[in-house]
N, C-alpha and C. Protein backbone atom coordinates (compact mmCIF):
# COMPACT_ATOMS: atom_id res chain seq x y z
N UNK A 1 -97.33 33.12 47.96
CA UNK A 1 -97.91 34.23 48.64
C UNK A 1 -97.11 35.46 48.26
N UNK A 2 -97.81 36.17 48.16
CA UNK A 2 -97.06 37.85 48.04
C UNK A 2 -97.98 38.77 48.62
N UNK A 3 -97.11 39.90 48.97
CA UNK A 3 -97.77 40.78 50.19
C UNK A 3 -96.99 42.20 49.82
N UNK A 4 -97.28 43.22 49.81
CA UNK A 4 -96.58 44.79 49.93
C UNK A 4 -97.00 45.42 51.35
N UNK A 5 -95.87 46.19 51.78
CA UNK A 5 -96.28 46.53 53.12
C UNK A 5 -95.01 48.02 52.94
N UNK A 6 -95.96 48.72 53.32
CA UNK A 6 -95.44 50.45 53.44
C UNK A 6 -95.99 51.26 54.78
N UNK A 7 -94.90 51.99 55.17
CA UNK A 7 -94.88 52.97 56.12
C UNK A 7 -94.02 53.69 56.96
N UNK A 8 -93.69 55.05 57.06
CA UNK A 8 -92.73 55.46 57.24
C UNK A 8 -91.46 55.81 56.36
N UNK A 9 -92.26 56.00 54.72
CA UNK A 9 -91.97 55.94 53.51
C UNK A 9 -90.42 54.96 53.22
N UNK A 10 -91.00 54.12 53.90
CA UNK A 10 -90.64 52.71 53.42
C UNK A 10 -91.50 51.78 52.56
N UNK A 11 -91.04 50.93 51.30
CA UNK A 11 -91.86 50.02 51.09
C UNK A 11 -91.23 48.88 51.00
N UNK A 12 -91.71 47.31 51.51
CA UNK A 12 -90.97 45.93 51.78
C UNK A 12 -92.03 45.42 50.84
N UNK A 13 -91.75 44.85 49.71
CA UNK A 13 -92.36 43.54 49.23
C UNK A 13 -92.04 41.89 49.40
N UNK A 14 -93.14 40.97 49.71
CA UNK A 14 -92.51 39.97 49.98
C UNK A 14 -93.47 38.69 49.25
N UNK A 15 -92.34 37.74 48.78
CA UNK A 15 -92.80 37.12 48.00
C UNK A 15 -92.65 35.80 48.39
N UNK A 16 -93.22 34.82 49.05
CA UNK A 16 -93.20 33.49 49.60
C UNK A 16 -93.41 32.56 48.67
N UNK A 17 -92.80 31.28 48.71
CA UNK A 17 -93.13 30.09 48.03
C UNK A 17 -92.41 28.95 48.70
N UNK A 18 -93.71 27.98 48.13
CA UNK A 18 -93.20 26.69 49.41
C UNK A 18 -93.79 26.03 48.25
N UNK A 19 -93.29 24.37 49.05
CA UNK A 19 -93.54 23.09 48.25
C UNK A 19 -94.21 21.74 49.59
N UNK A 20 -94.66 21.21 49.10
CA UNK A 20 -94.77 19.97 49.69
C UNK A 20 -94.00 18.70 49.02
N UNK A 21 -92.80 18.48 50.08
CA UNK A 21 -92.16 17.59 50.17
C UNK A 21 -92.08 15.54 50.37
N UNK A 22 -93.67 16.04 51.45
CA UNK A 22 -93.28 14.10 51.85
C UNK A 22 -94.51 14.49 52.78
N UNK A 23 -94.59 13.17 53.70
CA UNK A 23 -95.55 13.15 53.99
C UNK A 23 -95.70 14.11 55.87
N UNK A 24 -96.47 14.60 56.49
CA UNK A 24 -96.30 15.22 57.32
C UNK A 24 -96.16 14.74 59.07
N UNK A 25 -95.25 15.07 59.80
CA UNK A 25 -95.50 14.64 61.34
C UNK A 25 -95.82 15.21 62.32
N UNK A 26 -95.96 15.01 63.65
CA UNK A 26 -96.41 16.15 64.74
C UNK A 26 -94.74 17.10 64.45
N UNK A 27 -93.71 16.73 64.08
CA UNK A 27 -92.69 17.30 64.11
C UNK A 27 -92.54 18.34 63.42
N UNK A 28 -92.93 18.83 62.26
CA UNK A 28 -93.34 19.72 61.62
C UNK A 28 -93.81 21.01 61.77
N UNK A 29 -94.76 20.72 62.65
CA UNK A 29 -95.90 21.55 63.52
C UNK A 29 -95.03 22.72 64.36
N UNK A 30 -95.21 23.93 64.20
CA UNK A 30 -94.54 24.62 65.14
C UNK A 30 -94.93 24.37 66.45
N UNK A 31 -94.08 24.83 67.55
CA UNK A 31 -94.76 24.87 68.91
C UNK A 31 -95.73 25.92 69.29
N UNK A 32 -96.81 25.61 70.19
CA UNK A 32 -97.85 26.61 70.47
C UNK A 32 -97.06 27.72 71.18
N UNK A 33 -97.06 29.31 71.11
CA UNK A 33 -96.50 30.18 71.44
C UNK A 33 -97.07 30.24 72.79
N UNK A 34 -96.11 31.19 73.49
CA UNK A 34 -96.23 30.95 74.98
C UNK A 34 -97.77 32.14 75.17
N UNK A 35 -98.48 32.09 76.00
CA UNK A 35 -99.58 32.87 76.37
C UNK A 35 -99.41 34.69 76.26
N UNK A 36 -98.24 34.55 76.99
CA UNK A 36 -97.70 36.46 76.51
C UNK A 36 -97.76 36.71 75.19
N UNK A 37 -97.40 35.94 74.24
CA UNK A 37 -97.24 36.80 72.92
C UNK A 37 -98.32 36.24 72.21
N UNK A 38 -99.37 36.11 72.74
CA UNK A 38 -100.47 35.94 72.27
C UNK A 38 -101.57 37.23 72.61
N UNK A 39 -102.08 37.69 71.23
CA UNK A 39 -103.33 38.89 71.25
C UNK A 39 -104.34 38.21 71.06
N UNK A 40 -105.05 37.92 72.10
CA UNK A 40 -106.84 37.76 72.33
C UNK A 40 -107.30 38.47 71.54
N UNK A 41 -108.39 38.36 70.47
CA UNK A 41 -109.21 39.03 70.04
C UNK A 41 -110.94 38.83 70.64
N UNK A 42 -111.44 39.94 71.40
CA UNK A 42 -112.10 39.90 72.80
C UNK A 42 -113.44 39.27 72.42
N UNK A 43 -113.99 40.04 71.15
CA UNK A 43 -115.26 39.87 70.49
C UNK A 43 -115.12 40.13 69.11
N UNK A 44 -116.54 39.80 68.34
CA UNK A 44 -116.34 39.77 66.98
C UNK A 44 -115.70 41.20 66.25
N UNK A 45 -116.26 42.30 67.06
CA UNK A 45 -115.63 43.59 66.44
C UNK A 45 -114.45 43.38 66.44
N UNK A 46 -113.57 43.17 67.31
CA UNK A 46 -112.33 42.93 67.40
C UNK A 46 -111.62 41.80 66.05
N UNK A 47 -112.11 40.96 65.92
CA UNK A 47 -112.04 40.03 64.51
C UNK A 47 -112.08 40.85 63.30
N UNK A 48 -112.85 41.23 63.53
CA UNK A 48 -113.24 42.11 61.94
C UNK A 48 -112.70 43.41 61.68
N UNK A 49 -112.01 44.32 62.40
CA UNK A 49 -111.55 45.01 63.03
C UNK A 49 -109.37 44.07 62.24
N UNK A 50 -109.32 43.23 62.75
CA UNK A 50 -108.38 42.67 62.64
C UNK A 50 -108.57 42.04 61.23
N UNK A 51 -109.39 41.29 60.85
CA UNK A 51 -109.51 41.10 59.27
C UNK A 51 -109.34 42.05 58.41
N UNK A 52 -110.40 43.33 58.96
CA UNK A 52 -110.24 44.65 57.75
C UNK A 52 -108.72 45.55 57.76
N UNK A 53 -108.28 44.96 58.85
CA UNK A 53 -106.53 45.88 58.89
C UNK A 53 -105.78 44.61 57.78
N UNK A 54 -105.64 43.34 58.19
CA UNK A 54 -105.06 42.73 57.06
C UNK A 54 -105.30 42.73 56.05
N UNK A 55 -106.21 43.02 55.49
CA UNK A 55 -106.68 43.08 53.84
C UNK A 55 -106.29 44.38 53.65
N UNK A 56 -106.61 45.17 54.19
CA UNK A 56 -105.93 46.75 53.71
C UNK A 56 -104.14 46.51 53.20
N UNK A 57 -103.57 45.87 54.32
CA UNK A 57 -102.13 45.34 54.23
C UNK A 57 -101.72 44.55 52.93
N UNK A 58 -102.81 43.77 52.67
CA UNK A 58 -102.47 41.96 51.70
C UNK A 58 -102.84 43.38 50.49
N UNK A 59 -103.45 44.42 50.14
CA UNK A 59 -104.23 44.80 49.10
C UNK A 59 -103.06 46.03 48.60
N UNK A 60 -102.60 46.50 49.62
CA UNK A 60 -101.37 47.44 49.25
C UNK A 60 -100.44 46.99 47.84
């Protein structure tokens, strides 16, 4: 994965890479985040709305 992200005439590039190791367990799995730091997205505008801000981001 790679991503550029600017603002505040800052720019961070970031460049991810992973592997698959073995085989997978529930252990692996992060834990479900607690309800507070979770953003509801209410209705579909809101989705798409949130899709078209990340692609602007992933496209930078």
């Amino acid at each position: 994965m790679a991503a550029k992200f600017g603002g505040d005439g800052h720019r961070l590039e970031l460049r991810y890479d992973f592997r698959f190791t073995g085989p997978t367990t529930p252990r692996n799995l992060p834990t479900v985040p607690d309800p507070s730091q979770v953003t509801t997205l209410s209705d579909n505008g809101a989705k798409q709305d949130f899709y078209r801000r990340l692609s602007q981001l992933q496209s930078n």
